[in-house]
N, C-alpha and C. Protein backbone atom coordinates (compact mmCIF):
# COMPACT_ATOMS: atom_id res chain seq x y z
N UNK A 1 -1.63 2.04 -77.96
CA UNK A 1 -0.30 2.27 -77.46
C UNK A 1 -0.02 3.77 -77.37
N UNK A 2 -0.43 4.37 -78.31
CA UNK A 2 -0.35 5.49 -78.29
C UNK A 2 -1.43 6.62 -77.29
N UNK A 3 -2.13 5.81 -76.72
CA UNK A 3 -2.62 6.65 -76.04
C UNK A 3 -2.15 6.51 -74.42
N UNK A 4 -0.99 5.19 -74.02
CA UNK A 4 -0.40 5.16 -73.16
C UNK A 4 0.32 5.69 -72.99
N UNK A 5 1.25 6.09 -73.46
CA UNK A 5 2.19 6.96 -74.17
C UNK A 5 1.99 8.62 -73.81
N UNK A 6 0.83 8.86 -74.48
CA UNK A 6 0.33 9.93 -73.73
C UNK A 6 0.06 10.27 -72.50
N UNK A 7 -0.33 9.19 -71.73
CA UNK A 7 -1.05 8.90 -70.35
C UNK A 7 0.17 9.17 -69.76
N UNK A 8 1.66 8.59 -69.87
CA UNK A 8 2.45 8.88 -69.78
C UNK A 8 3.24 10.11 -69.45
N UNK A 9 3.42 10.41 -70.48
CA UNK A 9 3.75 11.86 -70.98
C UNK A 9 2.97 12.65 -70.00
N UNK A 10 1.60 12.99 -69.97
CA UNK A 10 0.82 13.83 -68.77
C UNK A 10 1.34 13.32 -67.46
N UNK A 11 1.77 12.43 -67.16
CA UNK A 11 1.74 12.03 -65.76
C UNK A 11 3.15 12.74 -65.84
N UNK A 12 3.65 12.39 -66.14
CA UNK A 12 5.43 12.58 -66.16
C UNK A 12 5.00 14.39 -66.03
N UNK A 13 4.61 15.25 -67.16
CA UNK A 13 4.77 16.70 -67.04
C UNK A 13 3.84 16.79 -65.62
N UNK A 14 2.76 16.85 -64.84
CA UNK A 14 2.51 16.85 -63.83
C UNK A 14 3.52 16.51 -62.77
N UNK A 15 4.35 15.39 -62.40
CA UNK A 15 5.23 15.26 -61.50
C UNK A 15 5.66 16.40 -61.42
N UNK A 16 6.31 16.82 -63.26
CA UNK A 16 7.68 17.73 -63.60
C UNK A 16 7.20 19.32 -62.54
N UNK A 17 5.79 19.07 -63.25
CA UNK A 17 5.43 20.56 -62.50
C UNK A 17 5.30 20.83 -61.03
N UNK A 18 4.84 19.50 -60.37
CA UNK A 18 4.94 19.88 -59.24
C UNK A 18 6.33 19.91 -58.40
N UNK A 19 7.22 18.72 -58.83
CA UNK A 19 8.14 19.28 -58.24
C UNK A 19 8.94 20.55 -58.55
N UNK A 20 8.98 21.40 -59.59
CA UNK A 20 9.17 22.65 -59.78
C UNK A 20 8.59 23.83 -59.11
N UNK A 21 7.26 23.39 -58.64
CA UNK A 21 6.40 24.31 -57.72
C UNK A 21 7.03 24.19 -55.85
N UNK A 22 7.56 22.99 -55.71
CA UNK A 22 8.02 22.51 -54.48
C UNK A 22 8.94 23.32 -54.58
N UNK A 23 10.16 23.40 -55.50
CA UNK A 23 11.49 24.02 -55.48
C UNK A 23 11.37 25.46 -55.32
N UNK A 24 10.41 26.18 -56.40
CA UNK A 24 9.95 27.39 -56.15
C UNK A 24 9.54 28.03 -54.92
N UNK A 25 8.70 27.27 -54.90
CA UNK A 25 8.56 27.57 -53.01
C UNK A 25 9.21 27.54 -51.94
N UNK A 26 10.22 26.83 -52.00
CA UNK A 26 10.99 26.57 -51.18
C UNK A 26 12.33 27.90 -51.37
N UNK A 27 12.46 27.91 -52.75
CA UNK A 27 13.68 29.13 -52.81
C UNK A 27 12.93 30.75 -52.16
N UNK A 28 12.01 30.81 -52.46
CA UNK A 28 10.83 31.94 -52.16
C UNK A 28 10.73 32.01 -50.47
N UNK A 29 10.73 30.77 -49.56
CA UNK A 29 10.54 30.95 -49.15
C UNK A 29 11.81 31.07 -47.94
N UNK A 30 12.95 30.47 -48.82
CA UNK A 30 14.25 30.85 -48.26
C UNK A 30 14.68 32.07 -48.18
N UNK A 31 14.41 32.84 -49.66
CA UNK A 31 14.85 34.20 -49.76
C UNK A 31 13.83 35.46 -49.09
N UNK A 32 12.83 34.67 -48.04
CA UNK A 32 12.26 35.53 -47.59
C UNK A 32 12.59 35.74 -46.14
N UNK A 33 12.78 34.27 -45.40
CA UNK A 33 13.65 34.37 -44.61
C UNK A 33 15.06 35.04 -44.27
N UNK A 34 15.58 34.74 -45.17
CA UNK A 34 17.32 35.38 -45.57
C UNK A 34 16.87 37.27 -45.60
N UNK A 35 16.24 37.14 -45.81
CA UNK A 35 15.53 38.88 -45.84
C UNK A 35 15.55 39.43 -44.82
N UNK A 36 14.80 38.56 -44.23
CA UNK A 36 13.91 38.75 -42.81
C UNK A 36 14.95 38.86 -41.38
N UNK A 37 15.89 37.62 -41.99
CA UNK A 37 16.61 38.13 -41.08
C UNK A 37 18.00 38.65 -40.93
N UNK A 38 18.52 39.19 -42.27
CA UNK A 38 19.06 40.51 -42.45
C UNK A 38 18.87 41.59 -42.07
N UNK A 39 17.51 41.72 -42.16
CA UNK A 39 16.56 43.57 -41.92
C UNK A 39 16.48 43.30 -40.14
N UNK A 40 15.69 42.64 -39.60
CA UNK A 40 15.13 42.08 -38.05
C UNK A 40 17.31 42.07 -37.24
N UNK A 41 17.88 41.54 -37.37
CA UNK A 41 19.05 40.72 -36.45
C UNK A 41 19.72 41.93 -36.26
N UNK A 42 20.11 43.11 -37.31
CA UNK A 42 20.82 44.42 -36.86
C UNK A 42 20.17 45.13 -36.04
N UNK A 43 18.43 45.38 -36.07
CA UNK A 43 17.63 46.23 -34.78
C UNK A 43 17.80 45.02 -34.12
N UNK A 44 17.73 43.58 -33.90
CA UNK A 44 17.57 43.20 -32.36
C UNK A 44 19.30 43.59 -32.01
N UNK A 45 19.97 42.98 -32.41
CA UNK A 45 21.22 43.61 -31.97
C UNK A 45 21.47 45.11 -31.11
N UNK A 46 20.90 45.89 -31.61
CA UNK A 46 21.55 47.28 -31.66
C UNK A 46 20.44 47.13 -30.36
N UNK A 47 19.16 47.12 -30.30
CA UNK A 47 18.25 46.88 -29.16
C UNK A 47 19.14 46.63 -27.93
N UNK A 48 19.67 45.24 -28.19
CA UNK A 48 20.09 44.38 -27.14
C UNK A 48 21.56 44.94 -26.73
N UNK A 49 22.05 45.81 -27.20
CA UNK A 49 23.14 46.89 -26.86
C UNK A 49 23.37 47.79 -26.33
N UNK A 50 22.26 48.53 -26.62
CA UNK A 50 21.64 49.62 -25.63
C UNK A 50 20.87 49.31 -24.44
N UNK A 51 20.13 47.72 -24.03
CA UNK A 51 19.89 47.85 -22.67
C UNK A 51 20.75 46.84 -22.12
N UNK A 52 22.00 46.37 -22.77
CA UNK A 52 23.53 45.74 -21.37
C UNK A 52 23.80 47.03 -21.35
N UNK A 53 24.10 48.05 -22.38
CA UNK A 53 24.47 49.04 -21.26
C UNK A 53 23.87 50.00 -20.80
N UNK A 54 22.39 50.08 -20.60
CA UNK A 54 21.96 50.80 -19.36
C UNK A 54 21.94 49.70 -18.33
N UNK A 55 21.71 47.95 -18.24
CA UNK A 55 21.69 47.38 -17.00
C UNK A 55 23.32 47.58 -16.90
N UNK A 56 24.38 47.96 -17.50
CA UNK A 56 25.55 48.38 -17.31
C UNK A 56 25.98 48.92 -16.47
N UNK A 57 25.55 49.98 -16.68
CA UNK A 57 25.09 52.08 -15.82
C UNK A 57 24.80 51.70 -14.49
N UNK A 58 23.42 51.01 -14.65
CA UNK A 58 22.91 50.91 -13.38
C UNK A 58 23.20 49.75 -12.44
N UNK A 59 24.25 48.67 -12.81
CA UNK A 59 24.97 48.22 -11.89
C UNK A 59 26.48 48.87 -11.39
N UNK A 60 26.67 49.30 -12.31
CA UNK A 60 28.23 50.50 -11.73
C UNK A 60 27.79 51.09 -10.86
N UNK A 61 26.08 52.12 -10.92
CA UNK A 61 25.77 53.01 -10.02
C UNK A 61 25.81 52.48 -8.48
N UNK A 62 24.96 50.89 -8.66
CA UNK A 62 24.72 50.24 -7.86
C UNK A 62 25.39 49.77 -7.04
N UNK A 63 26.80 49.68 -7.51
CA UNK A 63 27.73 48.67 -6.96
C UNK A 63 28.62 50.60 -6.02
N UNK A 64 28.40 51.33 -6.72
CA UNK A 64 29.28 52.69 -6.21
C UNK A 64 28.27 53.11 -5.05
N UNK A 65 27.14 52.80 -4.91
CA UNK A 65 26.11 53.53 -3.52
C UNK A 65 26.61 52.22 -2.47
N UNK A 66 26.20 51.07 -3.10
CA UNK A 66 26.62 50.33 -1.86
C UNK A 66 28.29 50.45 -1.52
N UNK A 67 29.01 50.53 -2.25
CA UNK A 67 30.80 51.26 -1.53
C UNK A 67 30.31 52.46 -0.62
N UNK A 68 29.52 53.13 -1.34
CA UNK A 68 29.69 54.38 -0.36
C UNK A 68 29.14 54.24 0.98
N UNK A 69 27.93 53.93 0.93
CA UNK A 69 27.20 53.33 2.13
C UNK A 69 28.22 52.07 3.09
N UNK A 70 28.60 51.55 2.47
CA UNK A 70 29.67 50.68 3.62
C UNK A 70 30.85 51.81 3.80
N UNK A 71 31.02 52.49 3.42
CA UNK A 71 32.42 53.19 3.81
C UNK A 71 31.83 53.98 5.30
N UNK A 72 30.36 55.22 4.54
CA UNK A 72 29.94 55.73 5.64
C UNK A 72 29.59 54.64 6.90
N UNK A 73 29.44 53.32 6.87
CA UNK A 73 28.58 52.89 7.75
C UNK A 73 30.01 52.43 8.41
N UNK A 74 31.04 52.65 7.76
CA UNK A 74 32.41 52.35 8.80
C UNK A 74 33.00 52.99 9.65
N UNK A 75 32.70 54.14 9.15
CA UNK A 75 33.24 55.50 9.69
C UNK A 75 32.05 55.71 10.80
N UNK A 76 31.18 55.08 10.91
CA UNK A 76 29.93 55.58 11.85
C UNK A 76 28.73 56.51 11.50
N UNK A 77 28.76 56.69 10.85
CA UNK A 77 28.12 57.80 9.93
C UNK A 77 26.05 57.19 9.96
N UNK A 78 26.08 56.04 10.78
CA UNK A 78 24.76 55.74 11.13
C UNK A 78 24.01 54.92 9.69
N UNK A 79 24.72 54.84 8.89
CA UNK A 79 24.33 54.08 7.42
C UNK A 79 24.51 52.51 7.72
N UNK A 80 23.60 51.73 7.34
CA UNK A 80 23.58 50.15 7.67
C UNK A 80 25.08 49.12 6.95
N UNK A 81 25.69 48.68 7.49
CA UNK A 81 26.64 48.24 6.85
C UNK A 81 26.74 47.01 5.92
N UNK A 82 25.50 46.30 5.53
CA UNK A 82 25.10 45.23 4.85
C UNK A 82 25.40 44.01 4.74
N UNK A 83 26.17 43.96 6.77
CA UNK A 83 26.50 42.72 6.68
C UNK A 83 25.28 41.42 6.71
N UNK A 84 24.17 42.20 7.34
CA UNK A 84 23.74 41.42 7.66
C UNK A 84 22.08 41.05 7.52
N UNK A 85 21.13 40.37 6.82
CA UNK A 85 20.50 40.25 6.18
C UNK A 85 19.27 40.82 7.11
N UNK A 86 19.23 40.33 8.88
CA UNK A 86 18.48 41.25 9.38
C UNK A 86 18.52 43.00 9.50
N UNK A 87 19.71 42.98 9.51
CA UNK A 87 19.94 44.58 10.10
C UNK A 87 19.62 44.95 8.20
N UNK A 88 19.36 44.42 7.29
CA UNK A 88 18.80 45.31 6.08
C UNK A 88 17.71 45.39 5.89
N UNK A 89 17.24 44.15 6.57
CA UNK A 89 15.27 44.15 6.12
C UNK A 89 14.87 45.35 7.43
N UNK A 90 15.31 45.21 8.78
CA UNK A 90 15.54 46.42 9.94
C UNK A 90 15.39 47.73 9.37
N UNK A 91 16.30 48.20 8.00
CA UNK A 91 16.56 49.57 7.72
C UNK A 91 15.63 49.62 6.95
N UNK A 92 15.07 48.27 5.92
CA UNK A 92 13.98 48.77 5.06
C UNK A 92 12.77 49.01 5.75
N UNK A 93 12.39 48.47 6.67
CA UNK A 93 11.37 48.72 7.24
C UNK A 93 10.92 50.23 7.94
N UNK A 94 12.05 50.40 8.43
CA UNK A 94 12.12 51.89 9.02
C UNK A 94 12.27 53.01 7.78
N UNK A 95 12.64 52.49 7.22
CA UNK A 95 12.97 54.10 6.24
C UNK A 95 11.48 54.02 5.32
N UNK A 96 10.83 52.76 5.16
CA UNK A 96 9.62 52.60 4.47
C UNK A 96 8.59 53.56 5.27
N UNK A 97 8.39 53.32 6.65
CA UNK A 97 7.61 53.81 7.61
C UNK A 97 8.19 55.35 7.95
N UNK A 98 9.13 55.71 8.07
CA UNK A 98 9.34 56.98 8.72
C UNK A 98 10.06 57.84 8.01
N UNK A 99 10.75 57.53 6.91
CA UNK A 99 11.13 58.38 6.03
C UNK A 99 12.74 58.13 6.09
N UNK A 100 13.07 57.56 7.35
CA UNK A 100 14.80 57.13 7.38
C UNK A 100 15.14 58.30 8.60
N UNK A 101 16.59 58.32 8.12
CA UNK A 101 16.91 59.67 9.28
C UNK A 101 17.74 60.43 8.62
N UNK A 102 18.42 61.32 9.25
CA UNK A 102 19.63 62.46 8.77
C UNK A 102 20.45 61.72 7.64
N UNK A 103 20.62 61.10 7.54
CA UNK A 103 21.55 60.41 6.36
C UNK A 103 21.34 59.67 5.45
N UNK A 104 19.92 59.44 5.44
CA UNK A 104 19.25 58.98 4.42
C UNK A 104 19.01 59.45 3.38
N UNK A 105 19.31 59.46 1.91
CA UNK A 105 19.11 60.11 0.92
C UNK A 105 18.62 59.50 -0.16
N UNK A 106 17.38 59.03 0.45
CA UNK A 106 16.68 58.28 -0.73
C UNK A 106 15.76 59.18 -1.03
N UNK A 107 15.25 60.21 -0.69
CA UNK A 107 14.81 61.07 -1.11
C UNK A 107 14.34 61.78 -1.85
């Protein structure tokens, strides 16, 4: 009886230990995460801040050349007016090949 008892007893402290090794691991491997992404989430942040606002910049710029270019192309000023999907692939082609003309300032 007494050596069931024992048999016992070992089985039981084995469970005990492993599920203590499960828990351990698991807190270890929470608090490494929780780490990870404390230190990592402020650089992706700050990353992801600095390029909305350069694609920022460079849609303001973007959106201010094409105003200007429709204003000149109203006034006559020989600049393509973007109504129209041929007359833009028209200007890309020419300014690709010949450099554009007097008012071109892609330069």
């Amino acid at each position: 009886m007494r050596a069931l008892i024992d048999l016992v007893d070992s089985f039981t402290g084995i469970v005990r230990f492993i599920i203590v090794a499960i828990i351990l691991v698991g807190l270890s491997l929470a608090l490494m995460l929780t780490a990870g992404v404390s230190y990592v989430a402020p650089k992706v942040a700050n990353g992801a801040t600095e390029r909305a606002a350069q694609i920022g910049e460079l849609a303001i710029e973007e959106a201010r050349n094409a105003q200007r270019d429709r204003d000149l192309a109203k006034d006559g000023w020989g600049y393509d007016s973007g109504n129209s999907r041929q007359d833009r692939s028209a200007n890309s082609r020419n300014r690709d090949s010949d450099g554009g003309g007097w008012g071109d300032d892609s330069q």
